[in-house]
Every structure is written in structure tokens, then in C-alpha cells.
N, C-alpha and C. Protein backbone atom coordinates (compact mmCIF):
# COMPACT_ATOMS: atom_id res chain seq x y z
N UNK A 1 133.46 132.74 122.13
CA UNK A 1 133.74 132.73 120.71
C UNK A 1 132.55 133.34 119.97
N UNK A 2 132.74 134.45 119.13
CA UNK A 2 131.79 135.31 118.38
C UNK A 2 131.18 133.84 117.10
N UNK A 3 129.98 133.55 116.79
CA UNK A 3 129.88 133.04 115.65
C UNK A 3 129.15 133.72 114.94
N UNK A 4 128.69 133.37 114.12
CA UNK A 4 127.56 134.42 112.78
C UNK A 4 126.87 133.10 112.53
N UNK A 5 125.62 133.13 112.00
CA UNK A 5 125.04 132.09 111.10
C UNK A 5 124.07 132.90 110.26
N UNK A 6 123.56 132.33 108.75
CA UNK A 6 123.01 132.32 107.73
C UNK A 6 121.80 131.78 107.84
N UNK A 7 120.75 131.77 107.87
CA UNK A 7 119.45 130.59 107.66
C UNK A 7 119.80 130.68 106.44
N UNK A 8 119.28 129.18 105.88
CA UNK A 8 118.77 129.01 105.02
C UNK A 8 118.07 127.84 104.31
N UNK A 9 118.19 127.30 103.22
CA UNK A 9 116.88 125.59 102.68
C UNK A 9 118.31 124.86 102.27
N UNK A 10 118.43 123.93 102.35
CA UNK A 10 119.32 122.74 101.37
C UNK A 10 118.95 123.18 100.76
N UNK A 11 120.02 122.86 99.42
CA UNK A 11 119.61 122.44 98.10
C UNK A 11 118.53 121.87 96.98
N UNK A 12 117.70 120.87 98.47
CA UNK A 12 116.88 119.73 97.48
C UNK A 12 115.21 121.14 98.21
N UNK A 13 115.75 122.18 99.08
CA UNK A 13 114.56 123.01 99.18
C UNK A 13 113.33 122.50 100.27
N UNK A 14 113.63 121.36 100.43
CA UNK A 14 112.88 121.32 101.75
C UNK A 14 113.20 121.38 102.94
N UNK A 15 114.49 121.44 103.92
CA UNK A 15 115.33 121.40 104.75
C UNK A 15 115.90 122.81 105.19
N UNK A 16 115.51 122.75 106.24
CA UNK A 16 116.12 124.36 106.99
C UNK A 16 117.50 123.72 107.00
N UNK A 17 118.60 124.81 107.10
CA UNK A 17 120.02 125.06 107.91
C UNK A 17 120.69 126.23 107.85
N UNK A 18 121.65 125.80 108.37
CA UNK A 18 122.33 127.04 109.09
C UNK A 18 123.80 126.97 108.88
N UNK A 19 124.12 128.37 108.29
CA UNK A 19 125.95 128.02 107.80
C UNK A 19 126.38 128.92 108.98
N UNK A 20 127.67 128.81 109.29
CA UNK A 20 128.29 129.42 110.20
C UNK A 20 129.34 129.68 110.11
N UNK A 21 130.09 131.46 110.64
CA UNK A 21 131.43 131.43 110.15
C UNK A 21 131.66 132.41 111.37
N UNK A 22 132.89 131.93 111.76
CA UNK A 22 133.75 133.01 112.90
C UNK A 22 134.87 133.69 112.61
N UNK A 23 135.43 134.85 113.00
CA UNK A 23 136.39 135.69 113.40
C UNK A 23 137.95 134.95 112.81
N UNK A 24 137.27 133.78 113.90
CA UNK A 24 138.31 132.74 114.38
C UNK A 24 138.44 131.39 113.61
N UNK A 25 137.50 131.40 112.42
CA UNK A 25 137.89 130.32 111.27
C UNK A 25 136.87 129.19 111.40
N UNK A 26 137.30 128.48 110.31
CA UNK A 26 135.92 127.32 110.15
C UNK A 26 136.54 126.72 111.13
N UNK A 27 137.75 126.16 111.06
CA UNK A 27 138.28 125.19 112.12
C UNK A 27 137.92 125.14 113.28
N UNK A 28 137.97 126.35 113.77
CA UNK A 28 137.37 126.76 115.14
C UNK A 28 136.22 126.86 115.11
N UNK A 29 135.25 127.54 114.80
CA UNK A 29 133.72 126.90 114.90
C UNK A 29 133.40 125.33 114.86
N UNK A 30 134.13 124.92 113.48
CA UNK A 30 133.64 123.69 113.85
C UNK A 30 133.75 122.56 115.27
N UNK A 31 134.86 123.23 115.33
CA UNK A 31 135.58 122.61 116.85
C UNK A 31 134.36 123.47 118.24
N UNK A 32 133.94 124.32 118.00
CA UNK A 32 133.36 125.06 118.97
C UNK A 32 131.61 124.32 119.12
N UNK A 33 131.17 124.45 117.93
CA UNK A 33 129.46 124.26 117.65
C UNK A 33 129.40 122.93 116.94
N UNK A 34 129.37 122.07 118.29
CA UNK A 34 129.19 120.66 118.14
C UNK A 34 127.75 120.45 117.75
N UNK A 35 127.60 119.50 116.81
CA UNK A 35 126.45 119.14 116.10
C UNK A 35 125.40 117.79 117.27
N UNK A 36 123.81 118.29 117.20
CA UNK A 36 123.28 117.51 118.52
C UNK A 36 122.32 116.35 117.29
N UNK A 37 121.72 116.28 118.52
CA UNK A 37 120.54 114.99 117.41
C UNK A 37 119.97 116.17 116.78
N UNK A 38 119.32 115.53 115.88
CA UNK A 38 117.90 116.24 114.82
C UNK A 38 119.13 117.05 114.08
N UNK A 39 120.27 116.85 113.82
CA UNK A 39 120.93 117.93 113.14
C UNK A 39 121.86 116.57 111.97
N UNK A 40 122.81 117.51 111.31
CA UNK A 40 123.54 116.81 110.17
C UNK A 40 124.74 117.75 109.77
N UNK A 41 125.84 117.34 110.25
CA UNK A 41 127.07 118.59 109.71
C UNK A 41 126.87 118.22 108.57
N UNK A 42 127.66 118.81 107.54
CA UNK A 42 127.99 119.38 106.45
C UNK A 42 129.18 120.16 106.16
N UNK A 43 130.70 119.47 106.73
CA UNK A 43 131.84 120.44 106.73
C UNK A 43 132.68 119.53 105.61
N UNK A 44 132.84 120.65 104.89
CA UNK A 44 133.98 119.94 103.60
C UNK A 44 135.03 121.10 103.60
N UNK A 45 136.34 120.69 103.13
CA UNK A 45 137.21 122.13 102.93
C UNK A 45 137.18 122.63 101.65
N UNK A 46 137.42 123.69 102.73
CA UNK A 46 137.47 125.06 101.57
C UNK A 46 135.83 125.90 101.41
N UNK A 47 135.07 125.21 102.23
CA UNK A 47 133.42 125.88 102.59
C UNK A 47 133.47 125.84 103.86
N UNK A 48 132.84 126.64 103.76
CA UNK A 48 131.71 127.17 105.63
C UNK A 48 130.74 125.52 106.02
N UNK A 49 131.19 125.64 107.26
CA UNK A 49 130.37 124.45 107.77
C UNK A 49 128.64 124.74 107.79
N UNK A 50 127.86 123.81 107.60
CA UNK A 50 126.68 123.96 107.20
C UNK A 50 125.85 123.03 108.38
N UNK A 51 124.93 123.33 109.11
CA UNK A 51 124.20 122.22 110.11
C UNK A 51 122.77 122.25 109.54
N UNK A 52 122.72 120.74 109.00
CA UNK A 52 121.11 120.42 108.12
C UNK A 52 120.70 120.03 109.27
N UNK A 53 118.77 120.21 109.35
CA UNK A 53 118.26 120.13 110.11
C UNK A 53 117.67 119.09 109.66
N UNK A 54 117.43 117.79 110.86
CA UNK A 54 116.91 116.83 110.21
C UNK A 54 115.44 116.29 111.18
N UNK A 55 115.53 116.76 112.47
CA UNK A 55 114.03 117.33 113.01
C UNK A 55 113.70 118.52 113.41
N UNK A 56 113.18 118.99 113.16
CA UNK A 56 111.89 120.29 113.62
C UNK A 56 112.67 120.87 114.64
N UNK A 57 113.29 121.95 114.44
CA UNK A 57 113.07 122.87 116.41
C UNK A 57 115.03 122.54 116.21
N UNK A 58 115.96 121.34 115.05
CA UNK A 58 117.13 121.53 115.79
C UNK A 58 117.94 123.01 115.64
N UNK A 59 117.32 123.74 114.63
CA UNK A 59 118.46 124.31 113.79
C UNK A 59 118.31 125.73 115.08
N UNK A 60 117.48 126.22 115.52
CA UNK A 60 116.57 127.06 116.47
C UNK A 60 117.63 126.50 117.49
N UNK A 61 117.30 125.68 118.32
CA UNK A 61 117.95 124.87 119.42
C UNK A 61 119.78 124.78 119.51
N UNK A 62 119.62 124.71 118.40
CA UNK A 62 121.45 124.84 118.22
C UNK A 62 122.00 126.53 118.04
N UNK A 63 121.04 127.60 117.53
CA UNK A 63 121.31 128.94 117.52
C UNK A 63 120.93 129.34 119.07
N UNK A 64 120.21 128.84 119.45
CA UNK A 64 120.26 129.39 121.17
C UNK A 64 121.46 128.76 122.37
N UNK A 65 121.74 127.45 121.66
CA UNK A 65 122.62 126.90 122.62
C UNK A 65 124.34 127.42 122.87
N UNK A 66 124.38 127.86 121.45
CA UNK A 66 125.64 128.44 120.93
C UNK A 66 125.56 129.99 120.80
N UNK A 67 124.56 130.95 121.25
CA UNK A 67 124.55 131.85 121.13
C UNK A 67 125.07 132.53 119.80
N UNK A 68 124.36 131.66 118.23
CA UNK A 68 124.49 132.32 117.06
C UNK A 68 124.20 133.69 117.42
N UNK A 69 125.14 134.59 116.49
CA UNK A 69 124.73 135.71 116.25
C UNK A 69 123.75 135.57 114.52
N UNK A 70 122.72 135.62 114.17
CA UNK A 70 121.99 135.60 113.09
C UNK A 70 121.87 136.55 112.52
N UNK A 71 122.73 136.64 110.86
CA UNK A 71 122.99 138.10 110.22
C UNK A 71 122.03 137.88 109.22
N UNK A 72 121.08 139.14 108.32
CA UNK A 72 121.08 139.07 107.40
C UNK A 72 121.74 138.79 105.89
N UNK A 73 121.29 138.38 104.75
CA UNK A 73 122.36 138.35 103.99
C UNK A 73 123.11 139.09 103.22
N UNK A 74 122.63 140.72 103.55
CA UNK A 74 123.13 141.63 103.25
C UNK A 74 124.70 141.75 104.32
N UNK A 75 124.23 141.54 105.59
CA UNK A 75 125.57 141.22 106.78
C UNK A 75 126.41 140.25 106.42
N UNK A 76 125.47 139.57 105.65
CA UNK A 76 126.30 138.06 106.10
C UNK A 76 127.72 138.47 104.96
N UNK A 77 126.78 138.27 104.00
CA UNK A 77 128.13 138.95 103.16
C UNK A 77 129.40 139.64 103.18
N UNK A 78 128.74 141.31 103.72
CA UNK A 78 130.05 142.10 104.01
C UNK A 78 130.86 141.58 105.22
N UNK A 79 130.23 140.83 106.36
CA UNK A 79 130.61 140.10 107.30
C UNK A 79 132.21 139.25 106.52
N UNK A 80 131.79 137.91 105.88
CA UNK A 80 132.60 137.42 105.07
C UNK A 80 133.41 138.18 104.21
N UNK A 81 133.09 139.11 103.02
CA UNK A 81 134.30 140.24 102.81
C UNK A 81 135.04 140.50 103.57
N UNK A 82 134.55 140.80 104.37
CA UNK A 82 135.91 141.61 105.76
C UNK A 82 136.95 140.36 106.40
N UNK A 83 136.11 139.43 106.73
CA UNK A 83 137.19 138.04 107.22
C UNK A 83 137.81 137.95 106.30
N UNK A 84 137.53 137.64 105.47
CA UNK A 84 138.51 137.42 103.64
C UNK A 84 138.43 135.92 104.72
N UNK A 85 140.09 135.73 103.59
CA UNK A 85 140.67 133.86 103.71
C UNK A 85 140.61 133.10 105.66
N UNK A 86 140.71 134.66 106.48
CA UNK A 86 140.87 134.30 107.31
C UNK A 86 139.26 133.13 107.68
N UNK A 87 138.33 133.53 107.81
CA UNK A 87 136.82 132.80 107.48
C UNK A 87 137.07 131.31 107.07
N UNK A 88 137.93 131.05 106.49
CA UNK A 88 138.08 129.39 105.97
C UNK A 88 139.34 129.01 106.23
N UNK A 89 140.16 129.29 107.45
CA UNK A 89 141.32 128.69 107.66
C UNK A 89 140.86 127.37 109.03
């Protein structure tokens, strides 16, 4: 299964994570890139699932385990344009 991920901070700016979106839909990622210790999903509908990092080294550890593909956000973007609705089914 192809995934993509985003780095980026929570909200509150201190917290690495990582959004993720496939080919093949949130549903399916989420079902695919099971969340380990030191981590925190973040899946609500109608958004991209989000994995907060909640020790050091998970967000890294979970992009190698799952073989993220890591786009810029210039990619990440046109990436998502091109999925359109399919990206959040």
C-alpha cells in the first residue's frame, strides 16, 4: 500500500506529527498504519488521519516501519488535488 505523509507541529507547536493520505483512502491507511507506543492517532471524519508524537524517535519509527513515502508541501498538496474526494473516503 503506497502512503504519503506530511511532517509537521500540533497545534499547541510543541509536538512533531505526521498526517497521512493514500491512493486508497483514509479508511485504508488508517486500517493499514497502526498506531505504536510513543504515538497518539488523531482520526476524525472528513480529515486525514494525523499520528501525534508523544515520545521522541515515534513519529521517525513509524515512517520507517510503514515505509512513508515523505512529500514536501509543495507535493503534498498537488498530491491531494489529484486524489480529490477519493483521499477521504
Amino acid at each position: 500500500m503506497i502512503v504519503y505523509g506530511l511532517r509537521g507541529f500540533t497545534h499547541h507547536g510543541g509536538g512533531r506529527m505526521l498526517t497521512v493520505l493514500s491512493p486508497e483512502g483514509r479508511s485504508a491507511a488508517l486500517a493499514h498504519v497502526k498506531c505504536t507506543d510513543g504515538l497518539r492517532t488523531v482520526a476524525r471524519p472528513g480529515l486525514l488521519t494525523q499520528y501525534h508524537e508523544v515520545r521522541t524517535g515515534s513519529v521517525k519509527a513509524l515512517i520507517e516501519r510503514y515505509a512513508i513515502e515523505l512529500l514536501s508541501r509543495g507535493a503534498w498538496e498537488t498530491t491531494k488535488a489529484e486524489l480529490g474526494e477519493a483521499a477521504y473516503r
